[in-house]
C-alpha atoms as a PDB file:
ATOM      1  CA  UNK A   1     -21.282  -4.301 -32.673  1.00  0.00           C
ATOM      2  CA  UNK A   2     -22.541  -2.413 -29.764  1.00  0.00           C
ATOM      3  CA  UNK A   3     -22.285  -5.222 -27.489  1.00  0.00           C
ATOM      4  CA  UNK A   4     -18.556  -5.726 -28.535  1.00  0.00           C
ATOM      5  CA  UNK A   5     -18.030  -2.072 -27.589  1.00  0.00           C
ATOM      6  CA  UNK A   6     -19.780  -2.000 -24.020  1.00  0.00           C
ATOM      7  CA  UNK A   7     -17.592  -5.279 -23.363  1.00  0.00           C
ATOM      8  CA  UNK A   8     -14.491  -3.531 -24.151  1.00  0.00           C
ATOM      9  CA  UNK A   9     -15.704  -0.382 -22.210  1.00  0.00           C
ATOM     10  CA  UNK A  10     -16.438  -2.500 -19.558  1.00  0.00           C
ATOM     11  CA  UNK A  11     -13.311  -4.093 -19.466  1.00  0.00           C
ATOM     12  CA  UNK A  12     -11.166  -1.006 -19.824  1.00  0.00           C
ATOM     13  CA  UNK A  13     -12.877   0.676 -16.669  1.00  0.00           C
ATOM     14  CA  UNK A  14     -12.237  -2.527 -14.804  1.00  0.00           C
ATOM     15  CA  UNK A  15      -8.493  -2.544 -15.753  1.00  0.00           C
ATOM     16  CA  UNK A  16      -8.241   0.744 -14.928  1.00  0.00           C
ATOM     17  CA  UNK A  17     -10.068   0.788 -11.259  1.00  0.00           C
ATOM     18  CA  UNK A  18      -7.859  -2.928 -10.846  1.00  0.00           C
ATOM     19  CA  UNK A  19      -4.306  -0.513 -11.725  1.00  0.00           C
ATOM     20  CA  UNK A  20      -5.588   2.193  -9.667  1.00  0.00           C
ATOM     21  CA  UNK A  21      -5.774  -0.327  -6.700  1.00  0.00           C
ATOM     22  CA  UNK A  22      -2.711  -1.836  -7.142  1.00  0.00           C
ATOM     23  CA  UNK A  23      -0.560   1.474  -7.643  1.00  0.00           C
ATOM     24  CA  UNK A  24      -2.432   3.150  -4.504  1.00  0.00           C
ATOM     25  CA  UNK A  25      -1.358  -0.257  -2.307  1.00  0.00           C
ATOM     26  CA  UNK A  26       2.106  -0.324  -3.508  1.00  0.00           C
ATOM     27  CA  UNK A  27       2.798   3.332  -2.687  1.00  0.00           C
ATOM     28  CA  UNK A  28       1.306   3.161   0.327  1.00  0.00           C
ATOM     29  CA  UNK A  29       2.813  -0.471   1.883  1.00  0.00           C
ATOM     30  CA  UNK A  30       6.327   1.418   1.054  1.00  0.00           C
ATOM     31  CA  UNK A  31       8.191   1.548   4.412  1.00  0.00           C
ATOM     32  CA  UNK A  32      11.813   2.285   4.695  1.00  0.00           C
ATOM     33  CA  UNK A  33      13.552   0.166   6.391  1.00  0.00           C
ATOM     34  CA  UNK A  34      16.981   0.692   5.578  1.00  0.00           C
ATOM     35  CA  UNK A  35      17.609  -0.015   9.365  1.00  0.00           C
ATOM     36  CA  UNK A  36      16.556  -2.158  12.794  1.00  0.00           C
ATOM     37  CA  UNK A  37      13.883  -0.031  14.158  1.00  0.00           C
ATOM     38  CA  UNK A  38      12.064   2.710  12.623  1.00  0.00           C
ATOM     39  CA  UNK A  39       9.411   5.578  13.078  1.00  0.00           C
ATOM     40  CA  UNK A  40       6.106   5.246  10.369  1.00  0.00           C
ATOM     41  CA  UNK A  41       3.164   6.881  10.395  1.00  0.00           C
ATOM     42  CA  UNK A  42       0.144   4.745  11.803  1.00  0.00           C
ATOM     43  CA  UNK A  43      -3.383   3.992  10.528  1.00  0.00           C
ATOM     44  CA  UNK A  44      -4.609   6.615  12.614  1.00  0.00           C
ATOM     45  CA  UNK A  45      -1.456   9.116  11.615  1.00  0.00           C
ATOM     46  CA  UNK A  46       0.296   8.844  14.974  1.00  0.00           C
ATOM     47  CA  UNK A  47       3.386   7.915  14.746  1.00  0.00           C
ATOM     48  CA  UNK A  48       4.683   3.760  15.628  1.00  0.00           C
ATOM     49  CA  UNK A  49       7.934   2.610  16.204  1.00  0.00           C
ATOM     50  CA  UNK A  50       8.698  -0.502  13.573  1.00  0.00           C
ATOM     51  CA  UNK A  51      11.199  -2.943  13.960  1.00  0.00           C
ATOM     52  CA  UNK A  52      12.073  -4.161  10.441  1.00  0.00           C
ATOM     53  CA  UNK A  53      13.673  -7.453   9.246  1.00  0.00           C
ATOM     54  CA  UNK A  54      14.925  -8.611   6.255  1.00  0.00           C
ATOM     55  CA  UNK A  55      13.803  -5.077   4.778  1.00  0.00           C
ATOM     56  CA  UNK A  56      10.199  -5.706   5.632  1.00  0.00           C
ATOM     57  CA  UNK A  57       8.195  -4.194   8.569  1.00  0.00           C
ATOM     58  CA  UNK A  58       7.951  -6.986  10.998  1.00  0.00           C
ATOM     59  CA  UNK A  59       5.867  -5.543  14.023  1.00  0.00           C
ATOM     60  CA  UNK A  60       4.969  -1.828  15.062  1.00  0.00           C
ATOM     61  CA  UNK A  61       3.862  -0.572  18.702  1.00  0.00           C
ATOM     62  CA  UNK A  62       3.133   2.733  20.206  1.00  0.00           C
ATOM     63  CA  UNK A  63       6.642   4.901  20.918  1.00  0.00           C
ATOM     64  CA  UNK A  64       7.594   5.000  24.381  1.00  0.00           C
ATOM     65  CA  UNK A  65       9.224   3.762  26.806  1.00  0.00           C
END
């Protein structure tokens, strides 16, 4: 019986970690791109123009000219 319960202990901590992971991507892949070029913040928190297609982020470069 104590096997069967540090299995399912196991597994719920592994399920949980695995939905923590997921949720944590999702929210932070989000982009909006409800138009052709947008302003996101960057990996290092500056911010980088996007040009989006098809609703997706397609490529991202420095702002400027």
């Amino acid at each position: 019986m104590k096997y069967f319960a540090w299995t399912m202990v196991i597994l719920a901590v592994l399920a949980a970690l695995l939905a923590a992971s997921l949720a944590s991507r999702e929210t932070s892949s989000r982009s909006d791109c409800s138009g052709r070029i947008v302003i996101v913040k960057g990996p290092d928190g500056r911010p980088m123009e996007c040009v989006c297609e098809e609703g997706a982020l397609a490529a991202c470069f420095k702002p400027g000219p």
